[in-house]
Protein backbone atom coordinates (compact mmCIF):
# COMPACT_ATOMS: atom_id res chain seq x y z
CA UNK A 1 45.22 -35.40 10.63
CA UNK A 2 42.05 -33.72 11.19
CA UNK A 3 40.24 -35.58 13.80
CA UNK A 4 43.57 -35.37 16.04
CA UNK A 5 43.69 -31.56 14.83
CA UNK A 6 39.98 -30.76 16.45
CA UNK A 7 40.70 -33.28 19.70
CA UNK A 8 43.32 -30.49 20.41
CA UNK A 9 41.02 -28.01 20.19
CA UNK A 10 38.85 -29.94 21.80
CA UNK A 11 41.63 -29.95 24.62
CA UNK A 12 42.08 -26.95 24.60
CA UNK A 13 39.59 -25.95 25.07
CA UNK A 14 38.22 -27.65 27.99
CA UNK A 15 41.26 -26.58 29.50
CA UNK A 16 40.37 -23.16 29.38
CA UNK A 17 37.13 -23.77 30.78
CA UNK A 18 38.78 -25.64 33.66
CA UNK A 19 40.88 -22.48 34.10
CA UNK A 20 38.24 -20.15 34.09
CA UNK A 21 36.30 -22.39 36.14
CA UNK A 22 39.25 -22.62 39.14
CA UNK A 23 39.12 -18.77 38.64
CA UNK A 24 36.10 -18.23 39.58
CA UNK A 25 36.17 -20.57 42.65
CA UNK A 26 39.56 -18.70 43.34
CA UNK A 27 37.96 -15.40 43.57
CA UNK A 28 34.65 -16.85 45.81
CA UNK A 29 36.75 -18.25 48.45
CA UNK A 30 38.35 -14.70 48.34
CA UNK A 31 35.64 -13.07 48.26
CA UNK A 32 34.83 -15.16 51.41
CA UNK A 33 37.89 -15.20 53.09
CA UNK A 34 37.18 -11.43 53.07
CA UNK A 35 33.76 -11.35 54.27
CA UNK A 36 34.87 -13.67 57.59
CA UNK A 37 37.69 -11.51 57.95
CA UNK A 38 35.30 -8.42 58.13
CA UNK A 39 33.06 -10.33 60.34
CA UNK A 40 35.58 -11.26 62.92
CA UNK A 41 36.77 -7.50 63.12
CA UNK A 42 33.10 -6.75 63.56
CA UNK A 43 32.84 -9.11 66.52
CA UNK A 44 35.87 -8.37 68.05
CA UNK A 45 35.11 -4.75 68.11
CA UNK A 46 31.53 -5.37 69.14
CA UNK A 47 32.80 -7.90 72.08
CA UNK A 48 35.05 -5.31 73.43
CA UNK A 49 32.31 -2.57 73.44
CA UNK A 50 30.37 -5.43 75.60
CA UNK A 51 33.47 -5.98 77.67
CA UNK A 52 33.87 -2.23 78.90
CA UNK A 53 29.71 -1.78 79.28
CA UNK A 54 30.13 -5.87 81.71
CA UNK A 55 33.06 -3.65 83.04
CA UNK A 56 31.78 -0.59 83.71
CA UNK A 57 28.66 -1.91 85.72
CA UNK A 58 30.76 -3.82 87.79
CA UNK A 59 32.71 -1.21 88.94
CA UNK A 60 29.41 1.06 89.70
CA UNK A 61 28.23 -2.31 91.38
CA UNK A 62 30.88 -2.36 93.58
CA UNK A 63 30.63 1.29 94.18
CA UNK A 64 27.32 0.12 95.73
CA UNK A 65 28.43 -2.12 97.72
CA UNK A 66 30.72 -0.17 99.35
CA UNK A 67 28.61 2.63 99.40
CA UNK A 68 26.36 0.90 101.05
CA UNK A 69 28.66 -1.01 104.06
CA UNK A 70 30.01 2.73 104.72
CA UNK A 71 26.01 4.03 105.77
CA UNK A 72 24.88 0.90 107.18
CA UNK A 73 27.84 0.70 109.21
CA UNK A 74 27.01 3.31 112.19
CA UNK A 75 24.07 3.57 113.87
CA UNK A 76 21.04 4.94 111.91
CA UNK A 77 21.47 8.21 114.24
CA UNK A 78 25.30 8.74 113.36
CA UNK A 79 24.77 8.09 109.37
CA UNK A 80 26.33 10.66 106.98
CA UNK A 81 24.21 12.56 105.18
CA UNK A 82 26.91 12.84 102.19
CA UNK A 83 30.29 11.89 101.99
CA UNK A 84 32.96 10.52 98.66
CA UNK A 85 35.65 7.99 98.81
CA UNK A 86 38.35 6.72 96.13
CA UNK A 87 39.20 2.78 95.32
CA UNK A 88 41.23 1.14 92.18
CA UNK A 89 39.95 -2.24 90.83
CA UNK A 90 40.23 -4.03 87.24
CA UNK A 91 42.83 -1.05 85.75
CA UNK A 92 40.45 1.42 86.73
CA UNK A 93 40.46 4.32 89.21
CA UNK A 94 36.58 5.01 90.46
CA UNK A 95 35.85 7.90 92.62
CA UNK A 96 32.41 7.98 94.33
CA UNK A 97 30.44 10.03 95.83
CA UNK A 98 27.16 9.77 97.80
CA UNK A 99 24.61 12.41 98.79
CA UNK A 100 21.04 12.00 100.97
CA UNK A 101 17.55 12.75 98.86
CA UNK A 102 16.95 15.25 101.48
CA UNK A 103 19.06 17.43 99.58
CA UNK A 104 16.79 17.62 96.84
CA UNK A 105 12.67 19.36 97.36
CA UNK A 106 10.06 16.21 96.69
CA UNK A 107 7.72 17.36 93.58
CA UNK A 108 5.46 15.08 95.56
CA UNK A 109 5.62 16.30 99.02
CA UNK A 110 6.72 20.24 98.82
CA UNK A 111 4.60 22.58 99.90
CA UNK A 112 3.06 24.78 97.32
CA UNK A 113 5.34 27.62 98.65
CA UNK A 114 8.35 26.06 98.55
CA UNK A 115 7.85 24.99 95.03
CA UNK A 116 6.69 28.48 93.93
CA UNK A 117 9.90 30.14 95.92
CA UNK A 118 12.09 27.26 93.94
CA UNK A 119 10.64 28.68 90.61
CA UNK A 120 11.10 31.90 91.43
CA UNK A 121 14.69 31.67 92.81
CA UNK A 122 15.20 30.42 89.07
CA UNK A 123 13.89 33.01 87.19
CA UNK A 124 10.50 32.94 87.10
CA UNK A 125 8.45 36.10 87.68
CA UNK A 126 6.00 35.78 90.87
CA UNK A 127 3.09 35.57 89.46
CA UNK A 128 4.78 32.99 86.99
CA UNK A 129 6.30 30.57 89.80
CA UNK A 130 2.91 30.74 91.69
CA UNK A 131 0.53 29.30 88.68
CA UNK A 132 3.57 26.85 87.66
CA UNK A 133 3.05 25.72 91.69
CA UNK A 134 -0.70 25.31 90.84
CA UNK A 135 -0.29 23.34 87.98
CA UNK A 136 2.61 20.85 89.80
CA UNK A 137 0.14 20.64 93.16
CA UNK A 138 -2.44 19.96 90.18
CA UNK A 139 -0.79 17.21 88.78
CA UNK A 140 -0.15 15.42 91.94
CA UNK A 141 -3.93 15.56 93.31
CA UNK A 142 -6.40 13.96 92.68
CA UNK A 143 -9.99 16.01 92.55
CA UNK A 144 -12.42 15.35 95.04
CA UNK A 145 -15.31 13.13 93.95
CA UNK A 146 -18.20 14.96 92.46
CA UNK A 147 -16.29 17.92 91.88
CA UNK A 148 -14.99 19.16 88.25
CA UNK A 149 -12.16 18.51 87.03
CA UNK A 150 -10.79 21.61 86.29
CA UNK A 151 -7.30 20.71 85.75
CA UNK A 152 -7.98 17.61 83.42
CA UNK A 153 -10.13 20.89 80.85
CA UNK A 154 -6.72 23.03 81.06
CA UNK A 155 -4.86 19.85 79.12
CA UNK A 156 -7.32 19.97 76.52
CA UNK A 157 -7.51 23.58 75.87
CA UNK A 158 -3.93 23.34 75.24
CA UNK A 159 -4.57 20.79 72.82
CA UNK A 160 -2.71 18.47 74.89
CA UNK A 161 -3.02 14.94 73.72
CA UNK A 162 -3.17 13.42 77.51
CA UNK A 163 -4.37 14.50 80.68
CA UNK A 164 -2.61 15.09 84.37
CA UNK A 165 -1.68 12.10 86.51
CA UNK A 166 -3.66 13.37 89.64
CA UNK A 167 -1.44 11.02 91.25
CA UNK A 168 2.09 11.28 92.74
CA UNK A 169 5.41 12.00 90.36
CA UNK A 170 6.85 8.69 89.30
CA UNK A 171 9.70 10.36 87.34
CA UNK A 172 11.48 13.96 87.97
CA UNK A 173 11.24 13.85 83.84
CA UNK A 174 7.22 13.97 84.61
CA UNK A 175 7.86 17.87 85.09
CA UNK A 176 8.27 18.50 81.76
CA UNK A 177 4.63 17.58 80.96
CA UNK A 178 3.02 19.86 83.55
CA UNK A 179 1.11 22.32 80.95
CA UNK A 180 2.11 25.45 80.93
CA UNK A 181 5.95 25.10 82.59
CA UNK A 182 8.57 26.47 80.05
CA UNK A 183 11.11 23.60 78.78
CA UNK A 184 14.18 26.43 79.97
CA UNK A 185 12.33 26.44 83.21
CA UNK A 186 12.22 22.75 83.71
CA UNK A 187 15.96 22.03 82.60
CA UNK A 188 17.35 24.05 85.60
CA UNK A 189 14.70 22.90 88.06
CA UNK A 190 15.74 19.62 87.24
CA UNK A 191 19.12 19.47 89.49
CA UNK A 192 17.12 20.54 92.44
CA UNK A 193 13.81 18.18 92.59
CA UNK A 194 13.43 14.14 93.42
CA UNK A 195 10.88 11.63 93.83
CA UNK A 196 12.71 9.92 96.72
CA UNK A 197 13.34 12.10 98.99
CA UNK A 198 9.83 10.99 100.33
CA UNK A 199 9.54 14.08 102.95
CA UNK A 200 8.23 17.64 102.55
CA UNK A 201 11.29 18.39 104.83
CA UNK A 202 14.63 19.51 103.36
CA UNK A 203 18.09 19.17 105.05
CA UNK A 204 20.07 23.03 104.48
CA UNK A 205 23.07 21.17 105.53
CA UNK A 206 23.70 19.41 102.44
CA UNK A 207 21.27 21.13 99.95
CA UNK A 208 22.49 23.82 97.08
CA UNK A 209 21.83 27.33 97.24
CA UNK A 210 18.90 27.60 95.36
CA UNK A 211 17.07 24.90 97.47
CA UNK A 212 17.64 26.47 100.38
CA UNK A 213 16.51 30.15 99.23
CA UNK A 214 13.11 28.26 98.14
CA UNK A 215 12.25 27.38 101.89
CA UNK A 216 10.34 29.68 104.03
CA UNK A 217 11.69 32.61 106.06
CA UNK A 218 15.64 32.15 104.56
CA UNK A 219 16.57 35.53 104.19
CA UNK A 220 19.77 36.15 101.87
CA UNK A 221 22.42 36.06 104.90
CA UNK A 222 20.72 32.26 105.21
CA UNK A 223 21.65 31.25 101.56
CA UNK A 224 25.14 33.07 101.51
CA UNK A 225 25.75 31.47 104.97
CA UNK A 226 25.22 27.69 103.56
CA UNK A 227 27.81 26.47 101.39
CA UNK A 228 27.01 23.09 99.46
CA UNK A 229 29.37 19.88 100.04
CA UNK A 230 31.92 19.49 97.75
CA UNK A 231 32.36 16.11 95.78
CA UNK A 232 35.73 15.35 97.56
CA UNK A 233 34.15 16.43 101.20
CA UNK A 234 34.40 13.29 103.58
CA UNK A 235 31.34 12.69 105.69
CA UNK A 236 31.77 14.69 108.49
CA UNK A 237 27.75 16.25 108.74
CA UNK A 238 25.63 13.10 110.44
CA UNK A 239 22.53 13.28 112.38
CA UNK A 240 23.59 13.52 115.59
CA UNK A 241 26.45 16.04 115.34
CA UNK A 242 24.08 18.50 113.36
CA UNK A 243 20.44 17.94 114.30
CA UNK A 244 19.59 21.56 113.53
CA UNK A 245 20.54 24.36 111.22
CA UNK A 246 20.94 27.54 112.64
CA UNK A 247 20.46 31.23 111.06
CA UNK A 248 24.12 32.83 110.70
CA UNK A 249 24.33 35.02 113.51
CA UNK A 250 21.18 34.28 115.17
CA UNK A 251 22.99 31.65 117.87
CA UNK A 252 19.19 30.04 117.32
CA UNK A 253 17.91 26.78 115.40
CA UNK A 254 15.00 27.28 113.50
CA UNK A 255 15.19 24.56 110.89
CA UNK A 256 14.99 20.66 112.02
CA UNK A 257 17.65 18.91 109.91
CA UNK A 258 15.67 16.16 107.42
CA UNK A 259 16.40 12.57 107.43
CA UNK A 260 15.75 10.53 104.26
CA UNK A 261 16.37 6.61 103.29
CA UNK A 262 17.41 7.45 99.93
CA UNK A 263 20.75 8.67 98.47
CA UNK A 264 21.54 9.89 95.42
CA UNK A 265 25.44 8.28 94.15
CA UNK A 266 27.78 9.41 91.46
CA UNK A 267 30.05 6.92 90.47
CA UNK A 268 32.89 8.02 87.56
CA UNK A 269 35.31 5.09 86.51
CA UNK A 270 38.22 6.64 84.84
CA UNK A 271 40.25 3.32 82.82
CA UNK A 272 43.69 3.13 81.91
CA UNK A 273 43.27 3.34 78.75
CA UNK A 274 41.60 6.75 78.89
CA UNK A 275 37.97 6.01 78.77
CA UNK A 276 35.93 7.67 81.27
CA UNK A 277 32.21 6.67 82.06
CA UNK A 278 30.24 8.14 84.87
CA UNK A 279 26.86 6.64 86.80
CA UNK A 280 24.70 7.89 89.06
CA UNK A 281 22.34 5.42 90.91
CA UNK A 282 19.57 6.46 94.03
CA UNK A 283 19.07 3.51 96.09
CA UNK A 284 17.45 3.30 99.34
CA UNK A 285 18.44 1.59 102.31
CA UNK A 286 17.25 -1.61 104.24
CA UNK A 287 18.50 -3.81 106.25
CA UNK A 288 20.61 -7.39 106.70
CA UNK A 289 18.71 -9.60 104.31
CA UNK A 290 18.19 -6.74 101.89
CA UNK A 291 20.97 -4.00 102.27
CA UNK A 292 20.24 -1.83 99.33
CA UNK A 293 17.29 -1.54 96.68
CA UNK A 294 17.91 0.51 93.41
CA UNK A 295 15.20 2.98 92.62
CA UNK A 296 17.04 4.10 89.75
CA UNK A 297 19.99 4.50 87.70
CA UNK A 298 21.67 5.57 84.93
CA UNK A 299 24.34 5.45 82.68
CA UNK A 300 26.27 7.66 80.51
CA UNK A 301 25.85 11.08 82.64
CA UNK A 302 27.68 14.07 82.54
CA UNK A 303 30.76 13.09 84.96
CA UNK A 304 30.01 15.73 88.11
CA UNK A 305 32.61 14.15 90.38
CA UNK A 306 36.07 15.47 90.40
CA UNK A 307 38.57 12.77 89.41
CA UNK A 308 41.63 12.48 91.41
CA UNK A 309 44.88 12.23 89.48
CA UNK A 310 46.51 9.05 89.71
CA UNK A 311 50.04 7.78 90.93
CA UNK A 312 52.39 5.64 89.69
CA UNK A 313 50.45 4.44 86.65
């Protein structure tokens, strides 16, 4: 009886190994099953982020495009200088809207009065917004050969770790490492200063307030008179029906209205689904074989264009 007695055990044992065993596998392939399972979430989620970004910049893409046909289609002397339109494509609802660089004073082509007046008209004191228009006229130049460079030893006593580009502004963002211009002071000069404007000239037409009180002899009545274009404004002011700005009640034109290649557009794509994204892209134009080249753009901006409600949705 006792060698069938211990192949039971025997049996029984091995049984309960077995068990254990199939356990363990059990709780693996759970284990895994749970793992894919988080992993396919993961993807999904991370494939749908992809899908709204692919989205998004097709919609800005196509804002482009018809951007574009709208100031390539007159002639170059009957092209609006701003302007906004409205479409619907893929569920979404895009409004855009398109304004000239001339708007906007060129760090790398204003005059050193009209960059000291834009200072000032933001808060600067005088004396301030003059040696901030030194050191901007500073960075841009580059010092005649032989001569010191005087600019280049103001960097280092400020224990600046690099030296002035004596070459044009690549980047608006460039302003904020002028030495000596206050971060507060950049931030709201920001709004009103480009690269691509490419012209010391500025078009009062179009421009904001504070542009227009930096140019020389606007007197108060000037800047009250001028009222910026509105987001939603269609584009009535061209070339040819404005060629000149006029004082308010002077009946004479004493500043030539600027022309630039560049414009500056704000596209906001408002989904069904409640997302909102907005874009805003300067391109300038050329011609048949190359409509359109982007100088830059960028995503994820503080929406500026009013957003018009939508029907029947």
């Amino acid at each position: 009886m006792r060698p069938d007695r211990e192949r039971a055990t025997a049996t029984s044992s091995e049984r309960g190994f077995v068990i254990v065993a199939v356990l363990w596998i059990v709780m693996a392939l759970s284990t895994l099953a749970m793992i894919f399972s988080m992993y396919l979430s993961g993807s999904a989620r991370a494939l749908s982020v992809n899908d709204t970004a692919l989205q998004a910049e097709a919609l800005v893409s196509a804002s482009l495009e018809l951007a574009t046909y709208q100031l390539l289609l007159p002639e170059e002397s009957a092209r609006p200088s701003h302007g906004s339109f409205h479409f619907r494509m893929d569920d979404a609802d895009v409004v855009v809207a398109f304004k000239s660089e001339a708007a906007r004073i060129d760090l790398n082509f204003a005059s050193h009065e009209v960059l000291a007046g834009l200072f000032a008209g933001l808060g600067a004191e005088k004396a301030a917004a003059q040696e901030d228009a030194d050191r901007i006229m500073g960075w841009r130049t580059r010092p005649a050969a032989g001569a010191t460079n005087d600019e280049a030893a103001l960097y280092a006593a400020a224990g600046l770790g690099y030296s002035p580009r004596q070459s044009l502004f690549t980047h608006v963002n460039e302003l904020a490492l002028v030495v000596g211009l206050p971060p507060a002071l950049v931030d709201r000069a920001l709004p009103f200063v480009t690269v691509f404007n490419g012209s010391s000239s500025v078009d009062p037409q179009i421009a904001a307030p504070e542009v227009i009180a930096a140019l020389p002899d606007k007197t108060p009545s000037d800047v009250l008179g001028q009222r910026p274009p509105s987001s939603n404004d269609t584009p009535m002011t061209t070339a040819a029906s404005a060629t000149t700005a006029a004082s308010p009640g002077s009946g004479q034109s004493n500043t030539t209205t600027a022309k630039s290649a560049a414009y500056r557009i704000e596209t906001t794509i408002n989904f069904n689904d409640g997302r909102r994204t907005a874009s805003e892209i300067v391109i300038t134009l050329g011609d048949e074989a190359e409509p359109y080249r982007v100088l830059s753009w960028q995503d994820d901006v503080e929406p500026r264009v009013i957003s018009r409600k939508r029907k029947g949705l």
